[in-house]
N, C-alpha and C. Protein backbone atom coordinates (compact mmCIF):
# COMPACT_ATOMS: atom_id res chain seq x y z
N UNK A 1 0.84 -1.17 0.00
CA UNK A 1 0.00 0.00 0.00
C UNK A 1 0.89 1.24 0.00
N UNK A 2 0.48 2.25 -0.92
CA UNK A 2 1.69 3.69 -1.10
C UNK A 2 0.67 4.47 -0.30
N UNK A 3 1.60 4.91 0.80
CA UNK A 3 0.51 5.99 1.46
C UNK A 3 0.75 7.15 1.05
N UNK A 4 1.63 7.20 0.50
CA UNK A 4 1.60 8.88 -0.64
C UNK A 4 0.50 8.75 -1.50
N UNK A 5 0.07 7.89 -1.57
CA UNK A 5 -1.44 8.24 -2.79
C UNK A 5 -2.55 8.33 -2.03
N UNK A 6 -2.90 8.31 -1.01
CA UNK A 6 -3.92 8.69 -0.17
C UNK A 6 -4.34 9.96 -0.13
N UNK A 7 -5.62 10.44 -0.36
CA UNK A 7 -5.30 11.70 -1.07
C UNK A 7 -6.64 11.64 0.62
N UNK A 8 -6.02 13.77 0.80
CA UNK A 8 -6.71 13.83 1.85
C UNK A 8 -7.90 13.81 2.99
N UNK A 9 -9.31 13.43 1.74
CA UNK A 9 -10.17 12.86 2.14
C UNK A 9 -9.49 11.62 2.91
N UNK A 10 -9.06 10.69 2.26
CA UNK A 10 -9.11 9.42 2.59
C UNK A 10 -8.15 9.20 4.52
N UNK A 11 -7.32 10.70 4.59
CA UNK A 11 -6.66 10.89 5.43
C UNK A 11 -7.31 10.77 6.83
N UNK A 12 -8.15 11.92 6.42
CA UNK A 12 -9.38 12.46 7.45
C UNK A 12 -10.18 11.32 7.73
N UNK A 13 -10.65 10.77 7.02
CA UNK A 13 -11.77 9.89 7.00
C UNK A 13 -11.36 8.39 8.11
N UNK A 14 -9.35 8.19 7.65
CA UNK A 14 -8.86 7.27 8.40
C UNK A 14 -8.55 7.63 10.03
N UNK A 15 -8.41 8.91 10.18
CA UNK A 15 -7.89 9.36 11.59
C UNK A 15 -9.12 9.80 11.91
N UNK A 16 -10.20 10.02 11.69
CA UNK A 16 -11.44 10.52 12.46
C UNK A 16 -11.90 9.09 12.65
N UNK A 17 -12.36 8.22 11.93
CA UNK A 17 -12.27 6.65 12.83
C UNK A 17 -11.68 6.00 13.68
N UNK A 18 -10.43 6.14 13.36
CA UNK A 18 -8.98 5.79 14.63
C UNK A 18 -9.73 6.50 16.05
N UNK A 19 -9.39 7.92 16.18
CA UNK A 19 -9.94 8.98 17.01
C UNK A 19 -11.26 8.97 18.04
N UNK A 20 -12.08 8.82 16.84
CA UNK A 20 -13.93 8.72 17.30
C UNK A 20 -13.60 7.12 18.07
N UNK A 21 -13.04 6.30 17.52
CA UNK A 21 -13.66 4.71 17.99
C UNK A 21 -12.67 5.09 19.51
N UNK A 22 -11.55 5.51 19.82
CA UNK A 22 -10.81 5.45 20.73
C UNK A 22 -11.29 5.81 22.01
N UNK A 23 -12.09 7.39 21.60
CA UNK A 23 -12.80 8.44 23.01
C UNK A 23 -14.19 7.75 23.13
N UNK A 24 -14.64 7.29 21.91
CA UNK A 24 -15.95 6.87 22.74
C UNK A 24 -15.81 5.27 23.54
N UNK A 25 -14.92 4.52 23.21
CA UNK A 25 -14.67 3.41 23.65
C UNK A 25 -14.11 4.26 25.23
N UNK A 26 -13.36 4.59 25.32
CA UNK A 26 -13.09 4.98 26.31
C UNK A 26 -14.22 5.85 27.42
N UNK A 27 -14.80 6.12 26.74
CA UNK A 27 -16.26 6.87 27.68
C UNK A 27 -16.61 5.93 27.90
N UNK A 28 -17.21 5.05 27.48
CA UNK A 28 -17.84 3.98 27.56
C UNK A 28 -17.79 3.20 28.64
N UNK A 29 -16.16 2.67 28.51
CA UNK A 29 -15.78 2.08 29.70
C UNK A 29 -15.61 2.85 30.98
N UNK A 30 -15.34 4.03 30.43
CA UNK A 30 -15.53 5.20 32.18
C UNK A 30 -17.20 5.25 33.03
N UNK A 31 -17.96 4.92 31.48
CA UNK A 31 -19.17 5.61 32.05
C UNK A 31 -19.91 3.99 33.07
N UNK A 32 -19.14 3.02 31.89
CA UNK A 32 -20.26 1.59 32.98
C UNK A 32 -18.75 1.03 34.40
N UNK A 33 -17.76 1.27 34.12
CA UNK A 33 -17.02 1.01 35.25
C UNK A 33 -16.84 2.09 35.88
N UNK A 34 -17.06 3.40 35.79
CA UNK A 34 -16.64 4.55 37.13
C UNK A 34 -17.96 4.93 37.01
N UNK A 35 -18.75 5.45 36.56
CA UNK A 35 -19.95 5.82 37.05
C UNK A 35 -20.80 4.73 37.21
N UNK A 36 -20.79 3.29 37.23
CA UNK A 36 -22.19 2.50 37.33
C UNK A 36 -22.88 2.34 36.45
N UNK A 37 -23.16 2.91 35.32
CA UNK A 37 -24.30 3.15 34.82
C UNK A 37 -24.47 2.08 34.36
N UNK A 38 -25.66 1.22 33.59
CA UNK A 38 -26.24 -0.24 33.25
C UNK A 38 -25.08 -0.08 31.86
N UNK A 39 -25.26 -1.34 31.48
CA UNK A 39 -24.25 -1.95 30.16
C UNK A 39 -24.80 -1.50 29.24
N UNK A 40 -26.52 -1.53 29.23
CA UNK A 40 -26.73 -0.61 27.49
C UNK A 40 -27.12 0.34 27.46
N UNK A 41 -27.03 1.48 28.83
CA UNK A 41 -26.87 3.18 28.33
C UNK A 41 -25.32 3.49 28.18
N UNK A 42 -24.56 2.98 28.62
CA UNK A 42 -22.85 2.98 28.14
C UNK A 42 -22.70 2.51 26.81
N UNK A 43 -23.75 1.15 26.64
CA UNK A 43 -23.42 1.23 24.69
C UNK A 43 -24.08 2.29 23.81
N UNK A 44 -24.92 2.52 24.12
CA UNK A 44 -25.51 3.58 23.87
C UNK A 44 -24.67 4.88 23.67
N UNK A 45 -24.20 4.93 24.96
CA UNK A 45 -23.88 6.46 24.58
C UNK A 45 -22.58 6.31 23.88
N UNK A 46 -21.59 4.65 23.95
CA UNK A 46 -20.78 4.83 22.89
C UNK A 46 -21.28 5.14 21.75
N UNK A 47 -21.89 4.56 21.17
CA UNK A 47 -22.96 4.83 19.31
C UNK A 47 -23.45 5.87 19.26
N UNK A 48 -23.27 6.79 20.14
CA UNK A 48 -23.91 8.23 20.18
C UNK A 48 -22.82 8.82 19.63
N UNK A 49 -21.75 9.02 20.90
CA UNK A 49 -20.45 9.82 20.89
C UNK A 49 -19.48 9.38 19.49
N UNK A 50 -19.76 7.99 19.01
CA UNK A 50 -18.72 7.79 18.14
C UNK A 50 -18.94 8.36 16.89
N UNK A 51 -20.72 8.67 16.58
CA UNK A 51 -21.22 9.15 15.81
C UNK A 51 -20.91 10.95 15.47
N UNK A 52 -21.19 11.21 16.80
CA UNK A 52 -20.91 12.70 17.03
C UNK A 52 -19.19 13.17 16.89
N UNK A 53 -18.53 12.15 17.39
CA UNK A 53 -16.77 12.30 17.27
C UNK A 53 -16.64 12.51 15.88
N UNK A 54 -17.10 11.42 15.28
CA UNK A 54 -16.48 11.13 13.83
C UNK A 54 -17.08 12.02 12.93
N UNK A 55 -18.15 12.62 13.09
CA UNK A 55 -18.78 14.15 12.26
C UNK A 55 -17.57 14.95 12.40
N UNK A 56 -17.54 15.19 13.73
CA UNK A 56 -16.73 16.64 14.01
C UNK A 56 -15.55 16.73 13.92
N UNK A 57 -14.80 15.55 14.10
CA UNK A 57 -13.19 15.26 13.75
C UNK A 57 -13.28 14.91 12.14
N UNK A 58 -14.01 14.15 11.21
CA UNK A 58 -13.98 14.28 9.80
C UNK A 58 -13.97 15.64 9.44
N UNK A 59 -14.75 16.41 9.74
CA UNK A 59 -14.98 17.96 9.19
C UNK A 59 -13.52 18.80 9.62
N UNK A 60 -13.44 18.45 10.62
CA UNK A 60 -12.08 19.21 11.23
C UNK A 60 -10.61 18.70 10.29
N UNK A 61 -10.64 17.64 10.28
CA UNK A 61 -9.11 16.67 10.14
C UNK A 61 -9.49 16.83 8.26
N UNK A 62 -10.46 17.00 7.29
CA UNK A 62 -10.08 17.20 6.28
C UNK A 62 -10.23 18.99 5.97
N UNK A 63 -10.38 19.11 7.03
CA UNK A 63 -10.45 20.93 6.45
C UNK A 63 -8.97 21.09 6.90
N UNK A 64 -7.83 20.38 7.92
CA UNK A 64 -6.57 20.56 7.75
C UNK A 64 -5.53 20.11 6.95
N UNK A 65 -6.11 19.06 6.44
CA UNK A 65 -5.62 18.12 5.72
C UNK A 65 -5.37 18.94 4.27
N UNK A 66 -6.45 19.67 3.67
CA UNK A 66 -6.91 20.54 2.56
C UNK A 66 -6.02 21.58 2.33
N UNK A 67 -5.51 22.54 3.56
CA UNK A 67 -5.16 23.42 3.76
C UNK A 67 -3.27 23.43 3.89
């Protein structure tokens, strides 16, 4: 695989997945092992946050990527 041909969509698109899956996995596990909360409002709010991460870090990480 030439990662010089990765053109910067494909950049963004790879590090806002990396990113998003990392913090919300990590909430996740903060929210059902340090706060208690039941096992499927922690999955939950992972599929929330990973959703919401990966909007806002895609938009972000190819508008630097661009530039």
């Amino acid at each position: 695989m030439n990662l010089d041909s990765w053109t910067p969509t494909d950049k963004a698109r790879r590090l806002a997945t990396l990113i998003a899956a990392y913090l919300a996995t990590s909430a996740g596990l903060i929210a059902a092992l340090g706060l208690h909360w039941p096992w499927y409002l922690a999955l939950l709010s992972v599929l929330v946050l990973y959703g919401v991460l990966y909007v806002v870090g895609y938009a972000v990480l190819k508008a630097v990527f661009r530039a």
